[in-house]
PDB file of N, CA and C in Angstrom:
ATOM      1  N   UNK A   1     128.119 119.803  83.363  1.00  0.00           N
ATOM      2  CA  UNK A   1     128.411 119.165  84.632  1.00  0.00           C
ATOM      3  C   UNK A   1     127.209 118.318  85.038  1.00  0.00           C
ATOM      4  N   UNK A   2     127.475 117.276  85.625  1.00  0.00           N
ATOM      5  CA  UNK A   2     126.305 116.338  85.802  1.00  0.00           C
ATOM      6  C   UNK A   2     125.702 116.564  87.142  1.00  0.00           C
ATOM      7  N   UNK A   3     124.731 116.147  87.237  1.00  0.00           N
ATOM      8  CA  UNK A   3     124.029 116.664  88.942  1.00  0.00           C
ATOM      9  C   UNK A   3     123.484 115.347  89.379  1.00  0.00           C
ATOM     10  N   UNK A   4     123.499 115.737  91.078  1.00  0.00           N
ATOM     11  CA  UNK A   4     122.909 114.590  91.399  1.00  0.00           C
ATOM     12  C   UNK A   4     121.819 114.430  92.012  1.00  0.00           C
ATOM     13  N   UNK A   5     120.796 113.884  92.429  1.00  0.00           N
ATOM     14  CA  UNK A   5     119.801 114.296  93.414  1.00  0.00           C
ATOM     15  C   UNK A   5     119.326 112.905  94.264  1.00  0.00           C
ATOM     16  N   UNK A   6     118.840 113.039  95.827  1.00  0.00           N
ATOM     17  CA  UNK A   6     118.711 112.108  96.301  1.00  0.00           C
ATOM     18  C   UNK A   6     117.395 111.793  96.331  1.00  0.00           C
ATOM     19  N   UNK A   7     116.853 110.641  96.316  1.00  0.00           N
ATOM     20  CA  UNK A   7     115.183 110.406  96.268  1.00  0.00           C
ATOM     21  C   UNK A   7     115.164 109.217  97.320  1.00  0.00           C
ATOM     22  N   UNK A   8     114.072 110.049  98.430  1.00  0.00           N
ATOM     23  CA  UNK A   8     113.520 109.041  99.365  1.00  0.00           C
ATOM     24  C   UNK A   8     111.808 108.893  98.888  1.00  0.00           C
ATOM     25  N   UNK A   9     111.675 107.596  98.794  1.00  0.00           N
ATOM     26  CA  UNK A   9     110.564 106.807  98.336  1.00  0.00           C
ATOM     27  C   UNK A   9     110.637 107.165  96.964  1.00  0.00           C
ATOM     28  N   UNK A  10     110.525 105.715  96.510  1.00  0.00           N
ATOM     29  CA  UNK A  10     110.506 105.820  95.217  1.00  0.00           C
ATOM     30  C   UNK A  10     109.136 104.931  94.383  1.00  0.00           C
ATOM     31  N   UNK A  11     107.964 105.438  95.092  1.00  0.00           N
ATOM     32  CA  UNK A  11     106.770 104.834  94.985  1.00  0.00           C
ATOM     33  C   UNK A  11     106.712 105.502  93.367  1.00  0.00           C
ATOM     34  N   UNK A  12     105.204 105.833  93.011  1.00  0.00           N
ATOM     35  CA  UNK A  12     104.847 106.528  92.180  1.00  0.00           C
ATOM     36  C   UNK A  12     105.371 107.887  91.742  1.00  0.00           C
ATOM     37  N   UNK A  13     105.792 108.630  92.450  1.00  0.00           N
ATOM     38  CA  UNK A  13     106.406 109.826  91.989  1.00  0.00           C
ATOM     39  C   UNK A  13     108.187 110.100  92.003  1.00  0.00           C
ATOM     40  N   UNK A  14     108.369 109.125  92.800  1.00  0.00           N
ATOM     41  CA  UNK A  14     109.674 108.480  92.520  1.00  0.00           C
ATOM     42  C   UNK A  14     110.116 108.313  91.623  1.00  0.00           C
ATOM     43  N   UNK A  15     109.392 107.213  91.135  1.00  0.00           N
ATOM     44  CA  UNK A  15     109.895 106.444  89.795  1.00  0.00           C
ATOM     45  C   UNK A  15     109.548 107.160  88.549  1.00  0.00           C
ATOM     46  N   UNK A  16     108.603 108.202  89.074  1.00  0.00           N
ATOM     47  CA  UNK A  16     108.192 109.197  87.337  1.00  0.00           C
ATOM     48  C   UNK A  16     109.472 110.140  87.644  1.00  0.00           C
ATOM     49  N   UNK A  17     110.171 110.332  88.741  1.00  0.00           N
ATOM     50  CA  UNK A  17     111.351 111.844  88.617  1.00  0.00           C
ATOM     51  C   UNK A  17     112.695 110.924  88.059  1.00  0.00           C
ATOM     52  N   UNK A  18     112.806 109.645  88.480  1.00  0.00           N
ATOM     53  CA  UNK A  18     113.718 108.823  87.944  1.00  0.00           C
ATOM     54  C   UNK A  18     113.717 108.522  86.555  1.00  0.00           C
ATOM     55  N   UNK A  19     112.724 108.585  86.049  1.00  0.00           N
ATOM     56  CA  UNK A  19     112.227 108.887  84.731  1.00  0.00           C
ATOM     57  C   UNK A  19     112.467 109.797  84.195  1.00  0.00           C
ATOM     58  N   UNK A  20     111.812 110.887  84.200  1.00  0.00           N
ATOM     59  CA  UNK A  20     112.869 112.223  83.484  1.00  0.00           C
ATOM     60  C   UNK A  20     114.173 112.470  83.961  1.00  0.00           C
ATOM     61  N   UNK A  21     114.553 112.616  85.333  1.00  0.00           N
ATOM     62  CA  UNK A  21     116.463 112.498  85.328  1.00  0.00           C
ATOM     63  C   UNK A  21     117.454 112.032  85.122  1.00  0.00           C
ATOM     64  N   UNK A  22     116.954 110.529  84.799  1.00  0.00           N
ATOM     65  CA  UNK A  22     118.504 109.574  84.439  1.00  0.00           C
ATOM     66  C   UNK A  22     118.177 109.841  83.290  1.00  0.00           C
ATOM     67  N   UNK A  23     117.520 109.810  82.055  1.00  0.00           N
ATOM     68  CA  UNK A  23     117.441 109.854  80.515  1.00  0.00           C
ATOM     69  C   UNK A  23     118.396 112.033  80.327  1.00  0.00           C
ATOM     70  N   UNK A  24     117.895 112.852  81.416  1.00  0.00           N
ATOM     71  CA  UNK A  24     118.325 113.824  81.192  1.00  0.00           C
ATOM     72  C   UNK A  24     119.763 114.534  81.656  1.00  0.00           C
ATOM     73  N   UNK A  25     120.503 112.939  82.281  1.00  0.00           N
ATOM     74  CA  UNK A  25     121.765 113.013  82.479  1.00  0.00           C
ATOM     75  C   UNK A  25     122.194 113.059  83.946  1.00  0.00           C
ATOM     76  N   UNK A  26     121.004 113.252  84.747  1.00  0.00           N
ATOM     77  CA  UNK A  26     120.930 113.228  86.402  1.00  0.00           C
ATOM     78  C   UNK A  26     121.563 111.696  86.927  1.00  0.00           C
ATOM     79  N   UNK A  27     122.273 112.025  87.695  1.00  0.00           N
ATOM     80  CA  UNK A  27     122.605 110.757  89.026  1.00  0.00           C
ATOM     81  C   UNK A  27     121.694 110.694  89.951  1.00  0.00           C
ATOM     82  N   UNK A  28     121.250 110.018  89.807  1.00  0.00           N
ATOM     83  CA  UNK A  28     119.504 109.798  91.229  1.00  0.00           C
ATOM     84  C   UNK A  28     120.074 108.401  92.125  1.00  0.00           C
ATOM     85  N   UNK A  29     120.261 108.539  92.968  1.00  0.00           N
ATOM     86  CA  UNK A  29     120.136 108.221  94.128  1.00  0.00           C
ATOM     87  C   UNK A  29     119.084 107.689  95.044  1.00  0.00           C
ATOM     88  N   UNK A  30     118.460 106.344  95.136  1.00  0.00           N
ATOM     89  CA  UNK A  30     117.308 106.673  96.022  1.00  0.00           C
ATOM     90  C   UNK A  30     117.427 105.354  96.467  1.00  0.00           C
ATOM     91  N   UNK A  31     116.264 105.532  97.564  1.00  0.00           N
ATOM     92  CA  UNK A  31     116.132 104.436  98.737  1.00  0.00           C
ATOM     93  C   UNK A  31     114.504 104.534  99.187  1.00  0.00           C
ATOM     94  N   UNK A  32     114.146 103.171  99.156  1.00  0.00           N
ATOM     95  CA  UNK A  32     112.389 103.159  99.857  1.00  0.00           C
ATOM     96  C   UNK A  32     112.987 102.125 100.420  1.00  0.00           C
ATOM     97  N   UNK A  33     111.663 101.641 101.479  1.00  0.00           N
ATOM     98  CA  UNK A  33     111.836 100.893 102.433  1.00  0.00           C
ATOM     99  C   UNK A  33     110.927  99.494 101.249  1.00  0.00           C
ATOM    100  N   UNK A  34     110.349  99.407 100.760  1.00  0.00           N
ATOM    101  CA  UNK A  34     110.083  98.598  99.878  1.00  0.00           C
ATOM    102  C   UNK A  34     111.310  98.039  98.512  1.00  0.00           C
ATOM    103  N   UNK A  35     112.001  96.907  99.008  1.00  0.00           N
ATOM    104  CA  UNK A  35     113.069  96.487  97.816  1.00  0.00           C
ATOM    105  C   UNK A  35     112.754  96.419  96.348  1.00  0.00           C
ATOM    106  N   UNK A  36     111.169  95.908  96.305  1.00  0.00           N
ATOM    107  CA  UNK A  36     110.754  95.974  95.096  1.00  0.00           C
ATOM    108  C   UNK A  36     111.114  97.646  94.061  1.00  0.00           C
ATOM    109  N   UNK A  37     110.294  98.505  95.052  1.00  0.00           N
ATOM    110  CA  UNK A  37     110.643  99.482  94.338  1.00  0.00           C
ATOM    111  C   UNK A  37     111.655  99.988  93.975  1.00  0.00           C
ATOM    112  N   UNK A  38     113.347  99.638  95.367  1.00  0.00           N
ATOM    113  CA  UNK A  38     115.060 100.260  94.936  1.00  0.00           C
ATOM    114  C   UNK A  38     114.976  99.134  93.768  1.00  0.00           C
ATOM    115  N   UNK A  39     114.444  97.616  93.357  1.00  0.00           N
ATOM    116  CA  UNK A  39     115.264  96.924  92.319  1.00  0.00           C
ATOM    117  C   UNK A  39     114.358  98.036  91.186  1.00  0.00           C
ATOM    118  N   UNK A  40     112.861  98.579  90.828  1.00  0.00           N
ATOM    119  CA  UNK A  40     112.606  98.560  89.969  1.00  0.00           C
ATOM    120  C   UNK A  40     113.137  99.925  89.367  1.00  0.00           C
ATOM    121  N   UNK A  41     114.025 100.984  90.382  1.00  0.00           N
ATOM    122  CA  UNK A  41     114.326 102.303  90.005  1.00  0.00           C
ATOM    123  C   UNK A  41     116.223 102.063  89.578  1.00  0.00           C
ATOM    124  N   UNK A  42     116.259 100.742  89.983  1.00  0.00           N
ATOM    125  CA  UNK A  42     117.936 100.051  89.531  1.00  0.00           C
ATOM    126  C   UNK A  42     117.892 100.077  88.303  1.00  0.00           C
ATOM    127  N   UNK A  43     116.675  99.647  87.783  1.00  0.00           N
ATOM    128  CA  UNK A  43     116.263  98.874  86.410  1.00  0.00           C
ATOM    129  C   UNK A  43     116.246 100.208  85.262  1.00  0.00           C
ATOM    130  N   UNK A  44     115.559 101.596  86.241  1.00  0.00           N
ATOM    131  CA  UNK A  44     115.718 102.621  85.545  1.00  0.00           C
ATOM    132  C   UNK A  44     116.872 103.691  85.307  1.00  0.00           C
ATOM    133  N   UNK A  45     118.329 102.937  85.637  1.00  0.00           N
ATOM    134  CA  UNK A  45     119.209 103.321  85.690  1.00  0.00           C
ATOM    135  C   UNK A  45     119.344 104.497  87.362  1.00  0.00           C
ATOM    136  N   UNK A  46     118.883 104.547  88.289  1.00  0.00           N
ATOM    137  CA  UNK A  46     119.146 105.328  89.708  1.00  0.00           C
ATOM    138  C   UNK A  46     120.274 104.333  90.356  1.00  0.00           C
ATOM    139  N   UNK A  47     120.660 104.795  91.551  1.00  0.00           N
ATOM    140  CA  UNK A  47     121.687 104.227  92.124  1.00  0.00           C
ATOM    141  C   UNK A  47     120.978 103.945  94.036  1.00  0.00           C
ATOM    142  N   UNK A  48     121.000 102.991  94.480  1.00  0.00           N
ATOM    143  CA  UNK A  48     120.574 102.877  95.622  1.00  0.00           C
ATOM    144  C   UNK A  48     121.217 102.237  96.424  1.00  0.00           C
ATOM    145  N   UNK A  49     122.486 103.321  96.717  1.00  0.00           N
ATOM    146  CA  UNK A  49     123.283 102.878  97.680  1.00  0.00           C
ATOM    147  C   UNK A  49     122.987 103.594  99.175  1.00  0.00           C
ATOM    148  N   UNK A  50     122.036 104.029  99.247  1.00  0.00           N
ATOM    149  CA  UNK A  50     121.442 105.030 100.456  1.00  0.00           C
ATOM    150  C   UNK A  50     120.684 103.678 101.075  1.00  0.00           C
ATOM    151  N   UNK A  51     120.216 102.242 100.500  1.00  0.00           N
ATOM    152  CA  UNK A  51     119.951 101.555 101.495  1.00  0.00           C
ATOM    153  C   UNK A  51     120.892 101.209 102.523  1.00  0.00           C
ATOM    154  N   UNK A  52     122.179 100.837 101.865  1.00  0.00           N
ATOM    155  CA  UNK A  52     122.880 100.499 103.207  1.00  0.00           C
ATOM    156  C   UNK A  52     123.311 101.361 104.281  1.00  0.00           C
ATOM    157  N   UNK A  53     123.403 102.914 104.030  1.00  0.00           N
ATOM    158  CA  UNK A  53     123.714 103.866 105.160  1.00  0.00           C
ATOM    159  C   UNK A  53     122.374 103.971 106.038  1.00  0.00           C
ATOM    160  N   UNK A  54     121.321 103.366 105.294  1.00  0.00           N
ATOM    161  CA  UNK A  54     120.004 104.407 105.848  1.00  0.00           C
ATOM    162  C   UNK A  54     119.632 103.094 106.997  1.00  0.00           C
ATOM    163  N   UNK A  55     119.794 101.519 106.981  1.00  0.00           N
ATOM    164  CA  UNK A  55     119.715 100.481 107.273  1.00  0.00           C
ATOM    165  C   UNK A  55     119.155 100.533 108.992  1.00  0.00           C
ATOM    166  N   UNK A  56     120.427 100.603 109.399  1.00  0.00           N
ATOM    167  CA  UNK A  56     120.379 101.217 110.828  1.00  0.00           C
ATOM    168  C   UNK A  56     118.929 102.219 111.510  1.00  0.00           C
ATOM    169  N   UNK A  57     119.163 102.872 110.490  1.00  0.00           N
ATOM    170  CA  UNK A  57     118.162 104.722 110.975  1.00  0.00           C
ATOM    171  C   UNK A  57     116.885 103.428 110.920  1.00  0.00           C
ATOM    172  N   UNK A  58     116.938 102.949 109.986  1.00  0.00           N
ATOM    173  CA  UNK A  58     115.232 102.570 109.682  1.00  0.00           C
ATOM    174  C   UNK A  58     114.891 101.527 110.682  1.00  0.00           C
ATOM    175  N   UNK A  59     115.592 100.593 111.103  1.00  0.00           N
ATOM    176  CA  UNK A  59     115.388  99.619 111.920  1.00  0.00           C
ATOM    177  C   UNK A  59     114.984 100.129 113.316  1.00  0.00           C
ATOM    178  N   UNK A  60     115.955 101.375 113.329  1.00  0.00           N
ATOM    179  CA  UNK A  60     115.891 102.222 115.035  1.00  0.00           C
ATOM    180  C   UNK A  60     114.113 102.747 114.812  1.00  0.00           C
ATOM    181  N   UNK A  61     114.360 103.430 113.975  1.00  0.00           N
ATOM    182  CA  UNK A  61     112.732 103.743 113.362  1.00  0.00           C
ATOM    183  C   UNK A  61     111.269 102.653 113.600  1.00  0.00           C
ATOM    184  N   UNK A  62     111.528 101.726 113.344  1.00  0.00           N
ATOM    185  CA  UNK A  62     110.657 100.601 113.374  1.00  0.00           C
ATOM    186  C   UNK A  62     110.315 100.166 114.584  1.00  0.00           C
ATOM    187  N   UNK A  63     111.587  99.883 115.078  1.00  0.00           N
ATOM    188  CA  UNK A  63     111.983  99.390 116.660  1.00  0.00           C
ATOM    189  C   UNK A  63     111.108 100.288 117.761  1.00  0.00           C
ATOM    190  N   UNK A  64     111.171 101.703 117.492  1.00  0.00           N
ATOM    191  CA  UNK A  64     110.520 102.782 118.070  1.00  0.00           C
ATOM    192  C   UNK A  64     109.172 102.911 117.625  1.00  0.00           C
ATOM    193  N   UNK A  65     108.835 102.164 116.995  1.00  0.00           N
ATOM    194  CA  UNK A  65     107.124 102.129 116.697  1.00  0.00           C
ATOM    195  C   UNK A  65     106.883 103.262 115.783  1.00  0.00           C
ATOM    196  N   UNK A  66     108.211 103.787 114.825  1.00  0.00           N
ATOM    197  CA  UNK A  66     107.828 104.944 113.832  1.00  0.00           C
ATOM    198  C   UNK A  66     107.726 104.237 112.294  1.00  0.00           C
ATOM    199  N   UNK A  67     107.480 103.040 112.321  1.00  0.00           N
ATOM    200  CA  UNK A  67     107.806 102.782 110.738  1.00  0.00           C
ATOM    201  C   UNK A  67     107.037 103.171 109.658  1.00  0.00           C
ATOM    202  N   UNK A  68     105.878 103.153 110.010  1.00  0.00           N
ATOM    203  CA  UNK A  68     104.598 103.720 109.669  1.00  0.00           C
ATOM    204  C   UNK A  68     104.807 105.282 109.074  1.00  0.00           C
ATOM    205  N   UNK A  69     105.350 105.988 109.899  1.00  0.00           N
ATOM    206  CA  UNK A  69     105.856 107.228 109.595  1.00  0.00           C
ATOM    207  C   UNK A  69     106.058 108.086 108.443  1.00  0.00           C
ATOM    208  N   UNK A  70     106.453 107.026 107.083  1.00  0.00           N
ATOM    209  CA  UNK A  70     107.362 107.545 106.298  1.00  0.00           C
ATOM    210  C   UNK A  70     108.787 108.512 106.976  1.00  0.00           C
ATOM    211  N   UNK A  71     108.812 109.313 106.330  1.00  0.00           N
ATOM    212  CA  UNK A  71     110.463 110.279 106.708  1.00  0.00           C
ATOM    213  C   UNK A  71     110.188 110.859 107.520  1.00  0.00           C
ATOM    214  N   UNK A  72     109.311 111.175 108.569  1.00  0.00           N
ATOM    215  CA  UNK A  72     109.154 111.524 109.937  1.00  0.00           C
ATOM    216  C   UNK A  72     109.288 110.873 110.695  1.00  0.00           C
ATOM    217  N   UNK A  73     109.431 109.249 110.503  1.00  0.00           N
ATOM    218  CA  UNK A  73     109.948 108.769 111.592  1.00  0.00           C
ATOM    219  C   UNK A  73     111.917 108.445 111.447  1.00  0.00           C
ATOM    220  N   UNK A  74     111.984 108.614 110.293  1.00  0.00           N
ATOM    221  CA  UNK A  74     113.962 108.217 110.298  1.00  0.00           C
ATOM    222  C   UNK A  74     114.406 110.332 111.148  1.00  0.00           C
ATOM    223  N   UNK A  75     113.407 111.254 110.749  1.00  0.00           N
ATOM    224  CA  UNK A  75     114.106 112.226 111.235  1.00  0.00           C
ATOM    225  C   UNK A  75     113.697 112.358 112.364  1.00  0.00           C
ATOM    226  N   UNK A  76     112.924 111.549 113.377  1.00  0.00           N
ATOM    227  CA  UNK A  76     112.645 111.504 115.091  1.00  0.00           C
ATOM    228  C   UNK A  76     113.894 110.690 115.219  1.00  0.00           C
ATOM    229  N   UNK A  77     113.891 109.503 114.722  1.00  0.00           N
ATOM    230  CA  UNK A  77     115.311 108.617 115.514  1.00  0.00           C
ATOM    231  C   UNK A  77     116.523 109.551 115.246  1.00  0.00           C
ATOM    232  N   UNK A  78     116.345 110.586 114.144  1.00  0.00           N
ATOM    233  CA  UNK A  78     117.928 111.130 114.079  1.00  0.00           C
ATOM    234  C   UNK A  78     118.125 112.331 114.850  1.00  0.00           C
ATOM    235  N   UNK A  79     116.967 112.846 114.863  1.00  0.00           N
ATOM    236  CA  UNK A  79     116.825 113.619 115.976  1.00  0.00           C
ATOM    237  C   UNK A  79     117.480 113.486 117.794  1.00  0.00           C
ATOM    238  N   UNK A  80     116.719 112.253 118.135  1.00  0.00           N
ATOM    239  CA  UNK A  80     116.734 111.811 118.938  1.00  0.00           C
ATOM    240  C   UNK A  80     118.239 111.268 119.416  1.00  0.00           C
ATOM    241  N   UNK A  81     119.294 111.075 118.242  1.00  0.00           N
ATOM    242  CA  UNK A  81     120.307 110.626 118.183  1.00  0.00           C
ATOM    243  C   UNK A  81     121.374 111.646 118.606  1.00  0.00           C
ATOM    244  N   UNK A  82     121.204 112.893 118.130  1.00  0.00           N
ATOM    245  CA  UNK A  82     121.544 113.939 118.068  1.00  0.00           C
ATOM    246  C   UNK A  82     121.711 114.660 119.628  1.00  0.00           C
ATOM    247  N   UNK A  83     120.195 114.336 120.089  1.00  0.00           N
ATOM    248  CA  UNK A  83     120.256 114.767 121.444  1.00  0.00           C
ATOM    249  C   UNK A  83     121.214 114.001 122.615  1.00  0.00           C
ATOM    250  N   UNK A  84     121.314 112.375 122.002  1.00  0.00           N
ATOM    251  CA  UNK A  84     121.896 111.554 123.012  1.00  0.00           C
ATOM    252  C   UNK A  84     123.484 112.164 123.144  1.00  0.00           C
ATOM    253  N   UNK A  85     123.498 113.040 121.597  1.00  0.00           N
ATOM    254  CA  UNK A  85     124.946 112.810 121.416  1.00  0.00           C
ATOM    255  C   UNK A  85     125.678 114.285 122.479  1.00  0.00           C
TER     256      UNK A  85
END
């Protein structure tokens, strides 16, 4: 059975887990806020369709002065979303 796993940032250690999982049959999934890096983990066979859901979160993120953050700032705006709701 094939597995899948999701990868946020796909800097340096990103792109080495994308490396051993797609050759070992894994579906990887990932999204950085840098395009360079979703085209160069495309290239390594991953799938980065988590930019367009994540689009929104990150902009709210930015907008709020969290961009800087890494993934502490998309889970304050979702947080924060949560509470409005």
């Amino acid at each position: 059975m094939a597995e899948t796993v999701g990868l946020i940032g796909l800097g340096l250690v990103g792109k080495a887990m994308v490396r051993r999982l797609v050759p070992a049959g894994w579906t990887v999934l990932g999204w950085d806020i840098d395009p360079a890096a979703r085209d160069q983990v495309a290239d390594l066979g991953a799938h980065v369709p988590l930019e367009r859901a994540h689009a929104e979160v990150l902009r709210a993120a930015i907008a709020a002065g969290l961009g800087d953050a890494d993934n502490a700032g998309l889970i304050e705006v979702l947080r924060e979303a949560q509470e409005r709701e």
